[in-house]
Protein backbone atom coordinates (compact mmCIF):
# COMPACT_ATOMS: atom_id res chain seq x y z
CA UNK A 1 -12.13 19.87 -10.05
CA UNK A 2 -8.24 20.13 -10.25
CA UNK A 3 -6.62 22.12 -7.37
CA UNK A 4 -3.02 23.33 -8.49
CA UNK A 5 -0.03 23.43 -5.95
CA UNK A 6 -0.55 26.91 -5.01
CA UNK A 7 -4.19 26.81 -3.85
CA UNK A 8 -5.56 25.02 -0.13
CA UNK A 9 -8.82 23.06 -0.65
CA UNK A 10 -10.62 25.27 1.53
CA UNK A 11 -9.90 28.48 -0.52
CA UNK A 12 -11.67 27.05 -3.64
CA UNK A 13 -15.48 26.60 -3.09
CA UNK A 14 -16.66 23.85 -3.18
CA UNK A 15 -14.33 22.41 -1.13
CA UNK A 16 -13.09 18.58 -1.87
CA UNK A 17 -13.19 17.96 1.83
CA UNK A 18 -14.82 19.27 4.87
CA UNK A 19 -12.54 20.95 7.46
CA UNK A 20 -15.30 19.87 9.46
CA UNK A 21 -15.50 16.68 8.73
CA UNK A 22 -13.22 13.87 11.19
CA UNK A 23 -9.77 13.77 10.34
CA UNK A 24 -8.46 10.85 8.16
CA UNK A 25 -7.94 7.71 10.58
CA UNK A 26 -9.42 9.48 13.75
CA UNK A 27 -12.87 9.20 15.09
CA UNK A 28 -14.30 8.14 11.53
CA UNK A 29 -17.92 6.97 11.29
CA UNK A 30 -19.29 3.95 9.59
CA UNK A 31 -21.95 5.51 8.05
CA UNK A 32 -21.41 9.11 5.70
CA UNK A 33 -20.83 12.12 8.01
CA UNK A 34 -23.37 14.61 7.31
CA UNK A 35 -21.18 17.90 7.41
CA UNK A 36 -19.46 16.42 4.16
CA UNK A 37 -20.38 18.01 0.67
CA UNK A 38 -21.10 15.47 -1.97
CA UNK A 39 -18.63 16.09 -4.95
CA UNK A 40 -17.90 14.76 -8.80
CA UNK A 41 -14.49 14.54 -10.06
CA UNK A 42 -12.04 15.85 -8.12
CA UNK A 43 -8.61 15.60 -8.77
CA UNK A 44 -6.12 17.29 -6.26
CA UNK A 45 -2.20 17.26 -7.87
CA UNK A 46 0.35 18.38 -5.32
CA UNK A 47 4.12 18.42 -5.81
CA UNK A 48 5.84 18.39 -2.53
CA UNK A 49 3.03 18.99 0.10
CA UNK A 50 0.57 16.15 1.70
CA UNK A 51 -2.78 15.53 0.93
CA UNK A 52 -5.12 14.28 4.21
CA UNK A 53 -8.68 14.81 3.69
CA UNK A 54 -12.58 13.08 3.81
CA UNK A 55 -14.52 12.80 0.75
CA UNK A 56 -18.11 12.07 0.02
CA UNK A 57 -18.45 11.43 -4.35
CA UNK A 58 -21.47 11.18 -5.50
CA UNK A 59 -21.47 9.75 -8.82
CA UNK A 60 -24.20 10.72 -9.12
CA UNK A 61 -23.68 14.66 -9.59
CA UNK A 62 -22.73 15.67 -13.56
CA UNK A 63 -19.97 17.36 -14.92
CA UNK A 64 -15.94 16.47 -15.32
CA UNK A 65 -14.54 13.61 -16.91
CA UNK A 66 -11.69 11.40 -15.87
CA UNK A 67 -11.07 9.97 -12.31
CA UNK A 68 -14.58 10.40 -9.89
CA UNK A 69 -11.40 10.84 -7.48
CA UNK A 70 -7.88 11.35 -8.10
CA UNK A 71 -5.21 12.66 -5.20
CA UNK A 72 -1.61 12.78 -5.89
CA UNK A 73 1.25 13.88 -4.40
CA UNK A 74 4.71 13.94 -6.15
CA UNK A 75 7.06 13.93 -2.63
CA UNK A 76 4.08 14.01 -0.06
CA UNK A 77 1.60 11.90 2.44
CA UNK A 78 -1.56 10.94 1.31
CA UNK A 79 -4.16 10.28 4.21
CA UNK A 80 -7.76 9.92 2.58
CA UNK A 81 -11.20 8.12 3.71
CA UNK A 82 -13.95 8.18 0.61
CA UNK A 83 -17.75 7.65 0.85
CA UNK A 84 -19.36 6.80 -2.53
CA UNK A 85 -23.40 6.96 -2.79
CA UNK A 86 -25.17 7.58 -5.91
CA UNK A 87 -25.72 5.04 -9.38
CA UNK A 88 -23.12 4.76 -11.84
CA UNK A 89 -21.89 1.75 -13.31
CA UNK A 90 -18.21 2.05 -11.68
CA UNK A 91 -16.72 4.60 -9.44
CA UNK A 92 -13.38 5.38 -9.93
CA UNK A 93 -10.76 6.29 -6.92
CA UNK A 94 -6.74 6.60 -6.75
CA UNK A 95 -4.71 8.06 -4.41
CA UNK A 96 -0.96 7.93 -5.78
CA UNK A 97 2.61 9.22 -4.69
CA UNK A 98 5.86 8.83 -5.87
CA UNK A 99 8.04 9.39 -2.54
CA UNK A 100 5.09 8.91 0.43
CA UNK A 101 2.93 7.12 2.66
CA UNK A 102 -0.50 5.88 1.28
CA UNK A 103 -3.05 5.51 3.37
CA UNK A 104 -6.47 5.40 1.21
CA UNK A 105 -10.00 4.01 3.23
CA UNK A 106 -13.15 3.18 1.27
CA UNK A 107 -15.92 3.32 3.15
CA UNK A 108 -18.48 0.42 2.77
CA UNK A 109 -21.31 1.60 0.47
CA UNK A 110 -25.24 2.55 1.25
CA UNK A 111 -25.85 1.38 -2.69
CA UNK A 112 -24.15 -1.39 -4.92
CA UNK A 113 -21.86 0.79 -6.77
CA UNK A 114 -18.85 -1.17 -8.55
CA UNK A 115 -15.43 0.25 -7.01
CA UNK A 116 -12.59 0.37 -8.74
CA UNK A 117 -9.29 1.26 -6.21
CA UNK A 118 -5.70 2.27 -7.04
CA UNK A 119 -3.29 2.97 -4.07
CA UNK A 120 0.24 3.30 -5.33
CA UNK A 121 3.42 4.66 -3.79
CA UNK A 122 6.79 4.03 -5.49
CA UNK A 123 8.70 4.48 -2.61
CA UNK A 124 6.83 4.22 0.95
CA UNK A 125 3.91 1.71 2.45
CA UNK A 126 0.43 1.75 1.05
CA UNK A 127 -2.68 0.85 3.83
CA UNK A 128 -5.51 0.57 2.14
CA UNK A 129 -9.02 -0.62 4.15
CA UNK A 130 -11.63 -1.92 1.60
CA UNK A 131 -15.62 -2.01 1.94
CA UNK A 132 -16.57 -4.90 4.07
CA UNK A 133 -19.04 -6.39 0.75
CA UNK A 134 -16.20 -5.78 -1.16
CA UNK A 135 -16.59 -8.61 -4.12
CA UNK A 136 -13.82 -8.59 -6.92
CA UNK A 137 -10.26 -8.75 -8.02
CA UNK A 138 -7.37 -7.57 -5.65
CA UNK A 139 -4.03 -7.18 -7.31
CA UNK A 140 -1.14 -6.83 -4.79
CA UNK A 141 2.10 -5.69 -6.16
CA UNK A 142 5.46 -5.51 -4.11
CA UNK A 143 9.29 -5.76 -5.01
CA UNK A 144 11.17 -4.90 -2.16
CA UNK A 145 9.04 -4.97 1.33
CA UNK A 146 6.22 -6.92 2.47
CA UNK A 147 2.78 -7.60 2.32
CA UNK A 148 -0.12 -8.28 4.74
CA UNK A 149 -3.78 -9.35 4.79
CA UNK A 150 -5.19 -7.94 7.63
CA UNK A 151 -7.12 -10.92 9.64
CA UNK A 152 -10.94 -10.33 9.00
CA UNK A 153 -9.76 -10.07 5.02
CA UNK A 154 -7.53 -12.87 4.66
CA UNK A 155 -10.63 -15.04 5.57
CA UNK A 156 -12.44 -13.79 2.46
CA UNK A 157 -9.00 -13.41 0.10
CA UNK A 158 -8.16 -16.53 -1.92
CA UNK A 159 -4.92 -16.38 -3.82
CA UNK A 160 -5.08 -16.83 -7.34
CA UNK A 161 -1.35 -16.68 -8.52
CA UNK A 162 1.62 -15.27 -7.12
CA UNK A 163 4.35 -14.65 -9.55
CA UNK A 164 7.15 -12.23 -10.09
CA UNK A 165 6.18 -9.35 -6.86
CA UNK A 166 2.65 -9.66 -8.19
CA UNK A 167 -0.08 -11.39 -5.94
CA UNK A 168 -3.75 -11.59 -7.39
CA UNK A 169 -6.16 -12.90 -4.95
CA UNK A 170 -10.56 -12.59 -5.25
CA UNK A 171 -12.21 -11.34 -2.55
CA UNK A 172 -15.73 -12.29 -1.61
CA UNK A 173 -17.87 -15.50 -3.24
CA UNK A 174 -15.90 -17.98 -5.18
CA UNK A 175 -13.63 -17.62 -7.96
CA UNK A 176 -14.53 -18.44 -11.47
CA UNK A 177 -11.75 -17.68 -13.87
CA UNK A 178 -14.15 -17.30 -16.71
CA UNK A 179 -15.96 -14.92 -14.38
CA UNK A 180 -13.31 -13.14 -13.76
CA UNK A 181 -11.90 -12.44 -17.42
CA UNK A 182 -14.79 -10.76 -18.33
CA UNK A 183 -15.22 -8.78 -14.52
CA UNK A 184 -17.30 -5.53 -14.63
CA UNK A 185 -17.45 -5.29 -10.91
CA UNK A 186 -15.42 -4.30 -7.64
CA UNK A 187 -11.41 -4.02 -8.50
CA UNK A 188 -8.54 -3.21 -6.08
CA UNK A 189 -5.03 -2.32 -7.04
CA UNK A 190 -2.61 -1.87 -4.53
CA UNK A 191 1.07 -1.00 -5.57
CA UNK A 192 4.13 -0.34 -3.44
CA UNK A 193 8.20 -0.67 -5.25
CA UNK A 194 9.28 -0.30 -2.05
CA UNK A 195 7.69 -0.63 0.99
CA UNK A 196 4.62 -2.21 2.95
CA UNK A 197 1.59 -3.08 1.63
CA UNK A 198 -1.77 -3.78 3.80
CA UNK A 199 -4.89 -4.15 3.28
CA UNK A 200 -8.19 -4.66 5.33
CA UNK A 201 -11.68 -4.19 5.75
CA UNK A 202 -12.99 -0.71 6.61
CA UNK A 203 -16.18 -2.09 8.59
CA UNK A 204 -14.24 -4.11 11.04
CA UNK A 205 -11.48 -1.58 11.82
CA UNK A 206 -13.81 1.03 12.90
CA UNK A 207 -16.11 -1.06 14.56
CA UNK A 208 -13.02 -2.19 16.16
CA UNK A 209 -11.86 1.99 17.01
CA UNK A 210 -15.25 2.61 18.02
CA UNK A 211 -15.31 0.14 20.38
CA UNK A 212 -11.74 0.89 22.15
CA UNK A 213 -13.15 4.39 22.07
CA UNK A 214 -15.64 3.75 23.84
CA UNK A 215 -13.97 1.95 26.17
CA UNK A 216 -11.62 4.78 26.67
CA UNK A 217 -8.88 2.72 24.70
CA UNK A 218 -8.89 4.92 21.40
CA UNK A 219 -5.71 6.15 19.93
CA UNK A 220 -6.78 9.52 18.85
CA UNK A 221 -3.71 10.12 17.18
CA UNK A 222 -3.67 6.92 14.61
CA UNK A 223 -7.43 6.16 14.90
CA UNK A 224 -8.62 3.20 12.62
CA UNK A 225 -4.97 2.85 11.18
CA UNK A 226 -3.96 1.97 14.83
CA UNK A 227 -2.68 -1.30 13.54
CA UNK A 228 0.08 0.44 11.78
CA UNK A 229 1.27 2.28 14.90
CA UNK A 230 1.95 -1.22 16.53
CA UNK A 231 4.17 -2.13 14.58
């Protein structure tokens, strides 16, 4: 499903995102929200407007070709959270600007599906929050800003090489570079020319929202990306 410049999400049925659904970053549940429609193959291109949104693919559902998801945004935000349920043998995601702020979150998964990430901005950060059994390669690249393993992640991140703006760490069991040649599973690529790149784990940082919320410490306004507005 390709939306063109001119046309909202909701005025196309069926929509790529529920307006009912919790805003990106605010009040987002662990598990799938109900009130979300599952969808194949959506691709949303937007030239100078943002793209915020919750998506449930199911990989499940036939039809389309290319990207399961693909949001981008030419001179715009992009502010996504993605479930994925359904068998496939990879699901594929990107969210990628050229002049914007990325913030992508991939829920953790009810079934094993292989994920395979790309959050890119050429100029502006990238957050991007991973599933918690997240178990793969995570390519970090960054030329002019810096980079950050949020704390519960850099436990379970071992650096491979880091050469030339481009880090490569595996995430999750230990690393076998023959293993890893031949990899078929989880992949992450996270890309920023210049800016800030983080990356987490989804589980922990809403566990960690839903517990300030309901200890009346939520920040409704930056919600599971509350780490960013600290800084």
């Amino acid at each position: 499903m390709l939306l063109p410049d001119n046309k909202s999400a909701t005025s196309i049925p069926p929509p790529p995102y529920s307006p009912e659904a919790p805003p990106p970053g605010a009040g987002v549940p662990s598990m799938t929200p109900s009130v979300l429609p599952g969808q194949n193959h959506v691709h949303i291109h937007r030239a100078n407007t943002p793209i915020h949104g919750s998506f449930l693919i199911d990989v499940s559902l036939p039809g389309g070709s290319g990207k399961n998801l693909s949001l981008e945004s030419h001179n715009g935000l992009i502010d996504a959270n993605v479930w994925v349920k359904g068998e496939a043998k990879r699901c594929e995601l990107e969210a990628v600007s050229h002049n914007g702020v990325v913030r992508f979150g991939v829920a953790d998964r009810e079934t094993p599906i292989p994920v395979n990430i790309l959050a890119k901005t050429y100029n502006g950060a990238v957050h991007t929050l991973i599933p918690v059994d997240f178990e793969g390669s995570l390519v970090i690249v960054n030329q002019n800003g810096s980079v950050g393993l949020l704390p519960s992640l850099r436990e379970h991140a071992h650096l491979v090489s880091d050469e030339g703006g481009v880090r490569k760490y595996w995430v999750g069991g230990d690393y076998d570079e023959d293993e890893a040649r031949d990899w078929l599973g989880d992949q992450c690529h996270v890309e920023s020319m210049n800016g800030t790149v983080t990356v987490g784990y989804w589980e922990v940082e809403v566990e960690k929202e839903e517990q300030q919320a309901a200890e009346g410490k939520g920040d409704t306004k930056c919600g599971m990306w509350k780490f960013l507005c600290s800084s």
